[in-house]
C-alpha atoms as a PDB file:
ATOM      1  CA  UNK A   1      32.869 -17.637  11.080  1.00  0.00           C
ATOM      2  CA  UNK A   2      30.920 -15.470   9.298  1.00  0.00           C
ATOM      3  CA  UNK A   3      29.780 -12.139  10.906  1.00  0.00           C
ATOM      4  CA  UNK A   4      26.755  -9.692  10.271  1.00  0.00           C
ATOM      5  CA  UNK A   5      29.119  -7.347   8.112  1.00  0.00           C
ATOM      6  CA  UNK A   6      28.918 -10.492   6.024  1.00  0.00           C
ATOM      7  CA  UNK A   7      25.137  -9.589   5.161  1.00  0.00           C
ATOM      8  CA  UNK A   8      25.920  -7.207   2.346  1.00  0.00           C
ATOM      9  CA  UNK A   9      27.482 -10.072   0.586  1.00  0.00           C
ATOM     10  CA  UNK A  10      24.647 -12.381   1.225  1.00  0.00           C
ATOM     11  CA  UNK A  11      22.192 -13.251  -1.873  1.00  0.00           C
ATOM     12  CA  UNK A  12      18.820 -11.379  -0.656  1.00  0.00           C
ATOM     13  CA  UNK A  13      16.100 -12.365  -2.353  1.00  0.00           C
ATOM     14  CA  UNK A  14      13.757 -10.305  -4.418  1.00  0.00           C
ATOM     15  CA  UNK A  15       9.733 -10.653  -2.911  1.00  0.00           C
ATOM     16  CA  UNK A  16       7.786 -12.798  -4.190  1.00  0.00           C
ATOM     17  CA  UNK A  17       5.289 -11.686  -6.050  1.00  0.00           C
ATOM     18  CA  UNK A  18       3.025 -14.265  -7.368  1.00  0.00           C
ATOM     19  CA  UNK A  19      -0.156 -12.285  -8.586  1.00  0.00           C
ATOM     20  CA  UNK A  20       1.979  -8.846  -9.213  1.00  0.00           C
ATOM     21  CA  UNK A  21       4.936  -9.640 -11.113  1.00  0.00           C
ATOM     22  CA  UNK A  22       5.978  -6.965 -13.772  1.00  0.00           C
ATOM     23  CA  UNK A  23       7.268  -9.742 -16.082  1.00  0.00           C
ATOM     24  CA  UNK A  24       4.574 -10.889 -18.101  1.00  0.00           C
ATOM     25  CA  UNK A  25       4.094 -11.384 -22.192  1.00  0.00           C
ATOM     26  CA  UNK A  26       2.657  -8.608 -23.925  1.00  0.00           C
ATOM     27  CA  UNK A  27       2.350 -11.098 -27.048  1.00  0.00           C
ATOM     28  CA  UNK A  28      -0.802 -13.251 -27.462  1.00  0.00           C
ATOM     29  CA  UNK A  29      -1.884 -16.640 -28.918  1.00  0.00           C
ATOM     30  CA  UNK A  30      -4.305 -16.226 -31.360  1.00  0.00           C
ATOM     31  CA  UNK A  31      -7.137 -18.572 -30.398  1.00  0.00           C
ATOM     32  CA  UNK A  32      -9.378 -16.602 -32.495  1.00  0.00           C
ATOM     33  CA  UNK A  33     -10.000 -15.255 -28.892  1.00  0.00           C
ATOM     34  CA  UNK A  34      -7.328 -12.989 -29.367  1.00  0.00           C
ATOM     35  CA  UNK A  35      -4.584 -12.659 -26.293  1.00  0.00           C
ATOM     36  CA  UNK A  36      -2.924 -10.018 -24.808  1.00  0.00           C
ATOM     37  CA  UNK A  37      -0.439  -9.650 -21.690  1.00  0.00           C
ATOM     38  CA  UNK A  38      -1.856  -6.828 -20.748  1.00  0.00           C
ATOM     39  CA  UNK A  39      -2.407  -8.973   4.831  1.00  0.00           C
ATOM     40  CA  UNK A  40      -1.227 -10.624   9.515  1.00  0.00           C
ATOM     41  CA  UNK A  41       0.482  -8.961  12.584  1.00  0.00           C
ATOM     42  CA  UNK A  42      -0.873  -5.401  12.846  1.00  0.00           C
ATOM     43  CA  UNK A  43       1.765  -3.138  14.455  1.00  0.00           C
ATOM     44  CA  UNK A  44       0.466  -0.686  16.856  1.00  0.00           C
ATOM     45  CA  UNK A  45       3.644   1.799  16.955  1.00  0.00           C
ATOM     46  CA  UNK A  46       3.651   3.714  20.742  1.00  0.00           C
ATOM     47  CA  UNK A  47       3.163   7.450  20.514  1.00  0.00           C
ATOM     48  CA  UNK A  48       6.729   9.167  19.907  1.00  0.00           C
ATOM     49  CA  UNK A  49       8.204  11.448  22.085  1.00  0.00           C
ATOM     50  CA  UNK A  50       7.869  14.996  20.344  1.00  0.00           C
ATOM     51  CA  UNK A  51      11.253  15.878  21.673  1.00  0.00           C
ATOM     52  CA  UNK A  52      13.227  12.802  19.836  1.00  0.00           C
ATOM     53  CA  UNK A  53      13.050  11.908  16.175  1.00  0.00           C
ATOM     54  CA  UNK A  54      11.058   9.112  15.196  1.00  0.00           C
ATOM     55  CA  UNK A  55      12.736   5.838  14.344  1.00  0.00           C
ATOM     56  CA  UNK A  56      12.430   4.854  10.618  1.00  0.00           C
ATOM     57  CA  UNK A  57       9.273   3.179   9.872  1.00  0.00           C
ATOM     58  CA  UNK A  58      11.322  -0.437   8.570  1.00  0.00           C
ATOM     59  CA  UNK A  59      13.187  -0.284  11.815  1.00  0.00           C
ATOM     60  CA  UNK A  60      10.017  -0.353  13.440  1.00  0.00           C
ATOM     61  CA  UNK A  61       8.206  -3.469  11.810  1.00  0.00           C
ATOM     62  CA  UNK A  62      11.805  -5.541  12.195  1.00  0.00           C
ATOM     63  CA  UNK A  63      11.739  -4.653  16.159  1.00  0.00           C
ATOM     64  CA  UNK A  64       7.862  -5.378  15.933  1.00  0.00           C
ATOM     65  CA  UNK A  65       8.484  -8.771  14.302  1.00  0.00           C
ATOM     66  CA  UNK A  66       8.807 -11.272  16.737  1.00  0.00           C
ATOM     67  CA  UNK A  67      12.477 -12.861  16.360  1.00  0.00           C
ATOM     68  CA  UNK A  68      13.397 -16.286  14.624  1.00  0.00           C
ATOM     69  CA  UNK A  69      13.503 -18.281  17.429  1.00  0.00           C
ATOM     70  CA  UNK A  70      10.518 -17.194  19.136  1.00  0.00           C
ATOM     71  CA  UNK A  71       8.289 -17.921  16.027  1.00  0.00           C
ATOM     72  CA  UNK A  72       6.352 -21.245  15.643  1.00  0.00           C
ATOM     73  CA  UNK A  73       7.481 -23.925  13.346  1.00  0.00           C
ATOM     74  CA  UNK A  74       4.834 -25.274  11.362  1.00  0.00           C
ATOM     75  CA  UNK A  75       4.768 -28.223   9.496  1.00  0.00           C
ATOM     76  CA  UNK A  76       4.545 -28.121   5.630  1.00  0.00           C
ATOM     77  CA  UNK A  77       1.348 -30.369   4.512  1.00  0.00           C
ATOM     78  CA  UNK A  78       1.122 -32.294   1.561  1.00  0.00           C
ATOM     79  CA  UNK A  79      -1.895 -31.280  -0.515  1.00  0.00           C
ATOM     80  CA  UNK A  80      -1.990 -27.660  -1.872  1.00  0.00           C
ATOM     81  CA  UNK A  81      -5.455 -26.998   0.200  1.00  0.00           C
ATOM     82  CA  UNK A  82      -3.865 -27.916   3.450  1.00  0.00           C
ATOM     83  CA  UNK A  83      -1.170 -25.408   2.724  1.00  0.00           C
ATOM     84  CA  UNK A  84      -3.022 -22.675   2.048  1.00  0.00           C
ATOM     85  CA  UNK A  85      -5.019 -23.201   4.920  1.00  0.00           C
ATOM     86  CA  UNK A  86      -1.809 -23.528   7.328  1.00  0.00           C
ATOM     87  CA  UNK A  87       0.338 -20.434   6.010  1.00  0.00           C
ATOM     88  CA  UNK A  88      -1.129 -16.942   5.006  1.00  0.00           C
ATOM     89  CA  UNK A  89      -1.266 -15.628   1.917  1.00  0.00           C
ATOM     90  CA  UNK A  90       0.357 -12.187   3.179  1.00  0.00           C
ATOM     91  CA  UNK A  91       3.494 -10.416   3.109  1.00  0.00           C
ATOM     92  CA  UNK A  92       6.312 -11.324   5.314  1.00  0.00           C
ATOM     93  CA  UNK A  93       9.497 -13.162   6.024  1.00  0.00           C
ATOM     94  CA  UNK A  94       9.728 -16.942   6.476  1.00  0.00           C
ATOM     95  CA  UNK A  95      11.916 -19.323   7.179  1.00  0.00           C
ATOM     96  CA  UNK A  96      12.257 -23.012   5.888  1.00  0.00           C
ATOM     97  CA  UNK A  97      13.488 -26.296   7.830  1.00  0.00           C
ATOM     98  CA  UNK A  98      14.561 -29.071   6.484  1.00  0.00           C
ATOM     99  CA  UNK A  99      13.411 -32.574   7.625  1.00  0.00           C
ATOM    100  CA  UNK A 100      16.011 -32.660  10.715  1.00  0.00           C
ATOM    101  CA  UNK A 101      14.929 -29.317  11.894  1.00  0.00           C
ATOM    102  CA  UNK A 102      17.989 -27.510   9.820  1.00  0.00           C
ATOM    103  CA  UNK A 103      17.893 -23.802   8.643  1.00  0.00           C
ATOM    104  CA  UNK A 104      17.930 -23.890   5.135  1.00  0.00           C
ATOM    105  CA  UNK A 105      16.701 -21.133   3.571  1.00  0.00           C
ATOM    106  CA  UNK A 106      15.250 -17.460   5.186  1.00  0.00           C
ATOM    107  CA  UNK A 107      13.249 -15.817   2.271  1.00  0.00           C
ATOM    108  CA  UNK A 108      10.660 -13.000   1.602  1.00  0.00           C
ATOM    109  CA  UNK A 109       7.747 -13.228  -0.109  1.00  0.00           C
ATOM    110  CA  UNK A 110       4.389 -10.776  -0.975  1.00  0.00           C
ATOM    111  CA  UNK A 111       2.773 -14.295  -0.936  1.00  0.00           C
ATOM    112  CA  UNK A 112       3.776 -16.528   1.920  1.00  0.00           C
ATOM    113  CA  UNK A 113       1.798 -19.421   1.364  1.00  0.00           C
ATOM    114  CA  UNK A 114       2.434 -19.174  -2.759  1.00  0.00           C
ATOM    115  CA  UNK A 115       6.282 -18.666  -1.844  1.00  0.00           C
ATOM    116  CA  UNK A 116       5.937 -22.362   0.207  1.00  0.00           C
ATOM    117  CA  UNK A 117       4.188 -23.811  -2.172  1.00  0.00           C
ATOM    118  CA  UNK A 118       6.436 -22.972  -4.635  1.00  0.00           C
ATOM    119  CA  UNK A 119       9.388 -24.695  -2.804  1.00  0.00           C
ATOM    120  CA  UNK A 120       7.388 -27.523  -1.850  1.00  0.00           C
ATOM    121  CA  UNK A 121       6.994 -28.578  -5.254  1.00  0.00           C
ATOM    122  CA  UNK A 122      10.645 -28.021  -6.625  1.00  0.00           C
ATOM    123  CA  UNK A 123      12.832 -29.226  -3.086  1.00  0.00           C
ATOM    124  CA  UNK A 124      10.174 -31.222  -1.135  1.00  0.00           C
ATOM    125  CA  UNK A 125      13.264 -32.678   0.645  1.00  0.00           C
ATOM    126  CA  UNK A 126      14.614 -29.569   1.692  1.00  0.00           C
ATOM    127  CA  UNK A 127      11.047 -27.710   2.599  1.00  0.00           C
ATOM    128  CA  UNK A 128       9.632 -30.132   5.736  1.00  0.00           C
ATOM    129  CA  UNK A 129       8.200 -27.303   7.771  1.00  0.00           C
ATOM    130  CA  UNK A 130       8.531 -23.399   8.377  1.00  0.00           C
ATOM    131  CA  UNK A 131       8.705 -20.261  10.333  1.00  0.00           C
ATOM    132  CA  UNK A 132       6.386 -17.317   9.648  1.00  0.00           C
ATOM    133  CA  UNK A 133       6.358 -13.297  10.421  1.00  0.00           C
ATOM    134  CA  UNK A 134       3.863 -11.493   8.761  1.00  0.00           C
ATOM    135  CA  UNK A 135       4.370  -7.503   7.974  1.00  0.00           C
ATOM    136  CA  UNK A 136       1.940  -5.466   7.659  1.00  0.00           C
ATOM    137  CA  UNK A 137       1.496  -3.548   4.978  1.00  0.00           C
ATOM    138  CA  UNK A 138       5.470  -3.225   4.026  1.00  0.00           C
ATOM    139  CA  UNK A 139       7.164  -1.619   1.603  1.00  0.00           C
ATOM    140  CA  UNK A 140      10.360  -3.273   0.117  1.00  0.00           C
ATOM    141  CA  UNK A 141      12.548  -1.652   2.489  1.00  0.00           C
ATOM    142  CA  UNK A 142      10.384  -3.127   5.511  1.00  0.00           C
ATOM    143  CA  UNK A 143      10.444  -6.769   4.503  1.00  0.00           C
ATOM    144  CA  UNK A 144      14.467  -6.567   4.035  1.00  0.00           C
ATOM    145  CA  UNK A 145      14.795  -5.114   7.493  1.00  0.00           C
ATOM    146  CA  UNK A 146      12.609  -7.929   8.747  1.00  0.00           C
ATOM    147  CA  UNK A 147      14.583 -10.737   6.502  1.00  0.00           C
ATOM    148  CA  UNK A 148      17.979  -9.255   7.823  1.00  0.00           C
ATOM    149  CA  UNK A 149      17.080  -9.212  11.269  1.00  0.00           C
ATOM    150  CA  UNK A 150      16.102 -12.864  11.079  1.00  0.00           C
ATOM    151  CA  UNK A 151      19.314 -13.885   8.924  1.00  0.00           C
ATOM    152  CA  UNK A 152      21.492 -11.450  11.886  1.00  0.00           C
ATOM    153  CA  UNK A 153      20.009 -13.796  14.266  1.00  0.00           C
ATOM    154  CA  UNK A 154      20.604 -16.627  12.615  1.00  0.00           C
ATOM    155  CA  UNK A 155      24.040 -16.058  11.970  1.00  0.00           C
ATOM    156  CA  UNK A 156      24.661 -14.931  15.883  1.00  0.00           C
ATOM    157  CA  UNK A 157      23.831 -18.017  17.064  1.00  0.00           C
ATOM    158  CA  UNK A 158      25.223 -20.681  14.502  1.00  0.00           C
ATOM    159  CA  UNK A 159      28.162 -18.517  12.531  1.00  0.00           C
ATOM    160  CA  UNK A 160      27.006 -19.195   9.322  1.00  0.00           C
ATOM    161  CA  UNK A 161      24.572 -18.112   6.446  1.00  0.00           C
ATOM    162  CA  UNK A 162      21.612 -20.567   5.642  1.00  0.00           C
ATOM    163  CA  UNK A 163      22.719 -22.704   2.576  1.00  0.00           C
ATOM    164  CA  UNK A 164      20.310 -21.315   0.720  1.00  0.00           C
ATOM    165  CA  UNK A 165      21.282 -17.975   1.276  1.00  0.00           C
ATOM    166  CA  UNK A 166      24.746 -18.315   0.167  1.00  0.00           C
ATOM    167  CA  UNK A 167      25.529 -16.287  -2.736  1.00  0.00           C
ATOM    168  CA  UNK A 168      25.723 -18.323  -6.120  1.00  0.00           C
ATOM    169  CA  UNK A 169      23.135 -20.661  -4.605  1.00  0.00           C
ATOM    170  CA  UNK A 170      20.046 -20.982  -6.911  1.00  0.00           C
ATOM    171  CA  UNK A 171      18.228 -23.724  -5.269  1.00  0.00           C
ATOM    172  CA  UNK A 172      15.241 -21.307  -4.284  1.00  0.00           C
ATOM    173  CA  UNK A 173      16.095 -18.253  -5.656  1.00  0.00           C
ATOM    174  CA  UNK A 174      13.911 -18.921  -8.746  1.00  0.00           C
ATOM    175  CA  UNK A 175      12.961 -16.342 -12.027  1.00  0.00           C
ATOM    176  CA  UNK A 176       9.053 -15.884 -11.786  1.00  0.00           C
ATOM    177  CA  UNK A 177       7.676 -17.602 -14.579  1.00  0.00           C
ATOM    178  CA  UNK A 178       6.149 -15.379 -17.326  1.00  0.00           C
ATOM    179  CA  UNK A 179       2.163 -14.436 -17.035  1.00  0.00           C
ATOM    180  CA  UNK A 180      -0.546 -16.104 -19.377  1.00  0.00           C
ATOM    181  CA  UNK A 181      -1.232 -13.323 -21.607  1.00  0.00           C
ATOM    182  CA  UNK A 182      -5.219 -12.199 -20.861  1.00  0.00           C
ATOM    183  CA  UNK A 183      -7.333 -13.732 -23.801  1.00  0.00           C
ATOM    184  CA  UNK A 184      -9.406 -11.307 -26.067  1.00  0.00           C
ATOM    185  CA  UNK A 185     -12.856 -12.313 -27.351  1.00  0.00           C
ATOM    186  CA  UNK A 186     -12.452 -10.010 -30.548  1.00  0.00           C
ATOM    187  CA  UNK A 187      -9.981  -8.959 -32.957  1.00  0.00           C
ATOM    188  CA  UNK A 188     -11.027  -5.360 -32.454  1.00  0.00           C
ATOM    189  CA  UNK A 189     -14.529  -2.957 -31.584  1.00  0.00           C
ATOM    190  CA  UNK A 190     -13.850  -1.774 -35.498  1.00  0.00           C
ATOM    191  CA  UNK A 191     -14.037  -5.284 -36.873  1.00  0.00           C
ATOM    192  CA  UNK A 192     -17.527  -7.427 -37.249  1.00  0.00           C
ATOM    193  CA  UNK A 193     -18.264 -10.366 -35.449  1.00  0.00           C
ATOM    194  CA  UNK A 194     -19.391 -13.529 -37.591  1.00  0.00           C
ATOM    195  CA  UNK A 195     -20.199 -15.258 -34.625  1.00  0.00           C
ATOM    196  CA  UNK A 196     -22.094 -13.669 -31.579  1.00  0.00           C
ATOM    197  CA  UNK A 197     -20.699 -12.358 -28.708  1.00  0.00           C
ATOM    198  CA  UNK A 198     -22.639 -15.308 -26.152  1.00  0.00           C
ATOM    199  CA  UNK A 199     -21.267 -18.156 -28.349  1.00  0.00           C
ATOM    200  CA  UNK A 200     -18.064 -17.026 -28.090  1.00  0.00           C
ATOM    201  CA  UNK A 201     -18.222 -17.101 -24.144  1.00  0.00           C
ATOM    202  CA  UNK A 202     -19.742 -20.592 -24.368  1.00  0.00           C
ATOM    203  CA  UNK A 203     -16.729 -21.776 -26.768  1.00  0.00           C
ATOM    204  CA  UNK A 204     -14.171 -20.251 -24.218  1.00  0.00           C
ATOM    205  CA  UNK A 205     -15.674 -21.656 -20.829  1.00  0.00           C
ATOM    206  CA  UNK A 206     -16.239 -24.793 -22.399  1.00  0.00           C
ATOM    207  CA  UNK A 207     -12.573 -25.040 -24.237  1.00  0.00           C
ATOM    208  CA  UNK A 208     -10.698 -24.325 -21.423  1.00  0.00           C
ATOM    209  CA  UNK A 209     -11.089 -26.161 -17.492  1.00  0.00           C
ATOM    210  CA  UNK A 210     -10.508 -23.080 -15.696  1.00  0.00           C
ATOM    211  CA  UNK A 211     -11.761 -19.466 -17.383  1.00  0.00           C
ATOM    212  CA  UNK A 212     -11.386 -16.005 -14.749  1.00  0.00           C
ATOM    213  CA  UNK A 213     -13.651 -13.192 -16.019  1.00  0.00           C
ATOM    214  CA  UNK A 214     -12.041 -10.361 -14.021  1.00  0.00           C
ATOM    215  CA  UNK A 215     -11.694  -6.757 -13.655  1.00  0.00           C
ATOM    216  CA  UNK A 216      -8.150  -5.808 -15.099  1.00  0.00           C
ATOM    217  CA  UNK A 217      -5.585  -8.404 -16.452  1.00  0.00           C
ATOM    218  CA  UNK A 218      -3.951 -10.963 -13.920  1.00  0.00           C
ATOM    219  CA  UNK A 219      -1.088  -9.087 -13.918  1.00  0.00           C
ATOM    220  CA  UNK A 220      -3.041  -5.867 -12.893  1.00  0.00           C
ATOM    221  CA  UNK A 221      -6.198  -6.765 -11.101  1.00  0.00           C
ATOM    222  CA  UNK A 222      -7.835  -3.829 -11.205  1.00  0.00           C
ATOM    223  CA  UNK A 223     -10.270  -4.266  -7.913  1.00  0.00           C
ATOM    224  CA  UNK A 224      -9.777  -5.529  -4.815  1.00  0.00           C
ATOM    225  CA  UNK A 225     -12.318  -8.683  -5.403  1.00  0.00           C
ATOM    226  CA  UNK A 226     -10.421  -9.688  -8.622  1.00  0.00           C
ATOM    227  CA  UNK A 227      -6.821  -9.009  -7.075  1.00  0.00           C
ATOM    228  CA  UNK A 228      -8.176 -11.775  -4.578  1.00  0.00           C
ATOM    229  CA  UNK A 229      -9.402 -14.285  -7.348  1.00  0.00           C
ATOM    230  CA  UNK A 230      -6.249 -14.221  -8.784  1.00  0.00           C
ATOM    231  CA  UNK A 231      -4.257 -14.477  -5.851  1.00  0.00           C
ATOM    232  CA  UNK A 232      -5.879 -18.195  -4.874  1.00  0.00           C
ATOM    233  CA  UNK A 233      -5.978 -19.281  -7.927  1.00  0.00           C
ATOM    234  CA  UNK A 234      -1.927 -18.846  -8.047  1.00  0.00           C
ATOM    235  CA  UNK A 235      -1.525 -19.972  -5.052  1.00  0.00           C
ATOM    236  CA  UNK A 236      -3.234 -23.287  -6.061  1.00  0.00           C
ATOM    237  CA  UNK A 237      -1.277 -23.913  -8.778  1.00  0.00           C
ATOM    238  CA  UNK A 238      -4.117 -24.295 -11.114  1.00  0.00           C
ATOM    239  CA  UNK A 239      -3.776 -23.514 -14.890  1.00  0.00           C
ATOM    240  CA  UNK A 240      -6.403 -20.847 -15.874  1.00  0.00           C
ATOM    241  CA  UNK A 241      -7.461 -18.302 -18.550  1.00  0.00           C
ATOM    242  CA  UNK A 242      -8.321 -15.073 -18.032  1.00  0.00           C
ATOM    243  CA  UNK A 243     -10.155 -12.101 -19.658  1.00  0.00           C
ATOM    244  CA  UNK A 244     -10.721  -8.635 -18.659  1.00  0.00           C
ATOM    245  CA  UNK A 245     -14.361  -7.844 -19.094  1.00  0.00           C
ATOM    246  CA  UNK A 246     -13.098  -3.778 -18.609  1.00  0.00           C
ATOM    247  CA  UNK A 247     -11.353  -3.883 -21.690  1.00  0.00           C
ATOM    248  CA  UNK A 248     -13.812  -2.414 -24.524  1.00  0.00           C
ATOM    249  CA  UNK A 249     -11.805  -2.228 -26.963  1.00  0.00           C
ATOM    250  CA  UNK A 250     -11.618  -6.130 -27.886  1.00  0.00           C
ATOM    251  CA  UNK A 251     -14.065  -7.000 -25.076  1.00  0.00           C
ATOM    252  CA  UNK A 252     -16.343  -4.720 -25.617  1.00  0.00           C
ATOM    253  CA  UNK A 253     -19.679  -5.645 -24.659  1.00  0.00           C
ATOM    254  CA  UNK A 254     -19.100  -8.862 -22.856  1.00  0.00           C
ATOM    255  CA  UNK A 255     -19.856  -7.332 -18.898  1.00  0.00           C
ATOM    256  CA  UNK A 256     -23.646  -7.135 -19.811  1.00  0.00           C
ATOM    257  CA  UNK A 257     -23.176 -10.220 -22.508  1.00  0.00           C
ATOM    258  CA  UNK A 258     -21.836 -12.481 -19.516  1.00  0.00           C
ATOM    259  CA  UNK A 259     -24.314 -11.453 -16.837  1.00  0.00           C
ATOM    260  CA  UNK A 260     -26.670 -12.867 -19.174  1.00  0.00           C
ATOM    261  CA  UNK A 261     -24.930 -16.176 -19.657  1.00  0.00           C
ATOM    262  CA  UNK A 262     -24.168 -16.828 -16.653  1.00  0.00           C
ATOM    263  CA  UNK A 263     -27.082 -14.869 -14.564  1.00  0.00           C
ATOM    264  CA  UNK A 264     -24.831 -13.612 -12.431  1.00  0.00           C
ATOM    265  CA  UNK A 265     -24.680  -9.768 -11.777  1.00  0.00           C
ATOM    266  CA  UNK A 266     -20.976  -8.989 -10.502  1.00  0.00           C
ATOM    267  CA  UNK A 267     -17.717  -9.595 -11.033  1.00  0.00           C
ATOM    268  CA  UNK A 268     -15.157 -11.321 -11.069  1.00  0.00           C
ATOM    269  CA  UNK A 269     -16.831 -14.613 -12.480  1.00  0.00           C
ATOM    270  CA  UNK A 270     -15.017 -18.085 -12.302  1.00  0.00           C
ATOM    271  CA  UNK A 271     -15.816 -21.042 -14.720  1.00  0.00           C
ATOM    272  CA  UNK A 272     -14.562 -24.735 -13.888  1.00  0.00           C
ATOM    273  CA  UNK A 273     -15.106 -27.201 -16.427  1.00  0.00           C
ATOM    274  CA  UNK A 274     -18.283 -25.307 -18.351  1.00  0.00           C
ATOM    275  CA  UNK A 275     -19.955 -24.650 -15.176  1.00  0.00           C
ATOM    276  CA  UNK A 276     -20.046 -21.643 -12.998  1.00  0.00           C
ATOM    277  CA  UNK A 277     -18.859 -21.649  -9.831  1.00  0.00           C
ATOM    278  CA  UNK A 278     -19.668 -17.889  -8.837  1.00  0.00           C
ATOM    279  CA  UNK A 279     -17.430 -14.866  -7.838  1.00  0.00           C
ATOM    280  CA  UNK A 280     -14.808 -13.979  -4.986  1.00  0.00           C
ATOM    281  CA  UNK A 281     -17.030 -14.723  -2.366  1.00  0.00           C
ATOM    282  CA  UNK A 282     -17.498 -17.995  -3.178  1.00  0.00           C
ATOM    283  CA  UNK A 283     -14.347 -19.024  -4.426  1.00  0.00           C
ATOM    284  CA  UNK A 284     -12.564 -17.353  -1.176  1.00  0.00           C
ATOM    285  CA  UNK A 285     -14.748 -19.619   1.030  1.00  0.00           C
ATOM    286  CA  UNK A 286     -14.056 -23.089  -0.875  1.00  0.00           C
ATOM    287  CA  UNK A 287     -10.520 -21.429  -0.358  1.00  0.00           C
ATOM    288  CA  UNK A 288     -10.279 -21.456   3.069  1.00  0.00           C
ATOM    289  CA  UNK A 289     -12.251 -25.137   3.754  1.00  0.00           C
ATOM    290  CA  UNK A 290      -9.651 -26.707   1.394  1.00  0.00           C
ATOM    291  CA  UNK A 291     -12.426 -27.687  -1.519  1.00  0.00           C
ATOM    292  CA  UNK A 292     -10.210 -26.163  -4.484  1.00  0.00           C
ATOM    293  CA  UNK A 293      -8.196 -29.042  -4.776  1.00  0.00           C
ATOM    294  CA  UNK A 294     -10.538 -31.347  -5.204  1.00  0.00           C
ATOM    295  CA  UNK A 295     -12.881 -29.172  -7.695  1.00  0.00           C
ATOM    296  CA  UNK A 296      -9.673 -28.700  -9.993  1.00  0.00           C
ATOM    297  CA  UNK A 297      -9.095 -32.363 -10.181  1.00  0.00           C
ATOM    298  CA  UNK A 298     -12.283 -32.833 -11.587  1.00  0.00           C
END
């Protein structure tokens, strides 16, 4: 029967970070576009007695977190919208069921409902519905307190370590998948363009079904609007390009190039199919009434 001692022997899984990972290409495509790599449960902690020492701020959010099986299962929908509108997009600890209700796998994620998603698509079988804590605001230590209290309970009661939690198991334990490098619109500031800057932007939303004009690359948003653009649009699954209109060295020129194109004054800016669609605003609320899905397929 295996024990809680057994824990430091159990495969924990590394967060998943869908819109943050620090693997990413730093070599581009040429296109002549160059290419480059370049929250929830709030947790109101009760004042501490000045006389004892506070308790460790991970210990904390794992007490706060309700336990494993006090936590709703929810069923795992079908289409990528309904998903994203039935699991949050936060950080946290969740659990996954298979289709007669078995523990199969207890993971953390930095996205929950990309995490899901993500297992939907490669063990559909194995990923029928799931349990959900959210943290709030964690650090790496905090979501491993929060996944080993769930996996502690787990084990208490049953006397064994979710399948997919075995060690040598790589059924969801997965290697995040390398980041699109960011495309560049110009070999260089130093170097002459033959063709202007606007027909270049037309070629590129035009070329390509899904084009991200953001702040940063996608691997380092670099404000808080484009950090959320790039989050739903991994979270949907969707293949899309992405340039960083901050980068004026072989961008330079394109922020006040593109709000003429597109007469549209901020960014981030998001093309589908040619046509604008508008910035975070806009794409967060087709987000959340399940519309993405059926835009993309277009």
């Amino acid at each position: 029967m295996a024990t809680i001692n057994h824990l430091s022997s159990i495969q924990t899984p590394s967060p998943s970070i869908p819109f943050l990972s620090p693997h990413y290409s730093r070599n581009a495509p040429n296109l002549f576009f160059n290419s480059q790599s370049k929250p929830s449960l709030t947790f109101h902690l009760a004042p501490v007695n000045p006389h004892k020492p506070p308790k460790p701020r991970a210990s904390v959010i794992a007490l706060a977190l309700r336990s494993l099986s006090e936590t709703d299962l929810v069923a795992v929908p079908e289409s990528a919208d309904q998903l994203a509108g039935s699991f949050p997009s936060e950080c946290g600890v969740y659990a996954v069921f298979d289709g007669n209700g078995e523990l199969q796998f207890v993971g953390l994620s930095r996205n929950i409902a990309a995490s899901v998603l993500a297992h939907r698509k490669s063990v559909p079988e194995l990923c029928q519905s799931v349990k959900v804590g959210v943290v709030d605001e964690p650090d790496r230590t905090a979501l491993t307190e929060a996944w080993k209290s769930w996996m502690e309970e787990h084990i208490k009661v049953t006397g064994k370590v979710p399948p997919g939690n075995e060690s040598g198991n790589a059924t969801w334990i997965r290697q995040p998948p390398k980041k699109k490098p960011d495309l560049r619109l110009t070999p260089g500031r130093h170097v002459e363009l033959t063709v202007p800057l606007g027909q270049l932007i037309d070629r590129l939303v035009k070329e390509n079904k899904v084009v991200a004009f953001i702040k940063g690359s996608r691997s380092a948003p670099l404000c808080g609007f484009s950090q959320r653009v790039v989050g739903i649009l991994e979270s949907q699954g969707v293949d899309y390009e992405s340039v960083d209109v901050l980068d004026e060295e072989y961008n330079q020129g394109l922020r006040e190039t593109l709000k003429q194109y597109s007469n549209w004054p901020t960014f981030p800016q998001i093309f589908v199919n040619g046509e604008l669609v508008g910035g975070c605003d806009i794409l967060t609320s087709m987000h959340e009434k399940g519309e993405l899905a059926s835009l993309f397929k277009k």
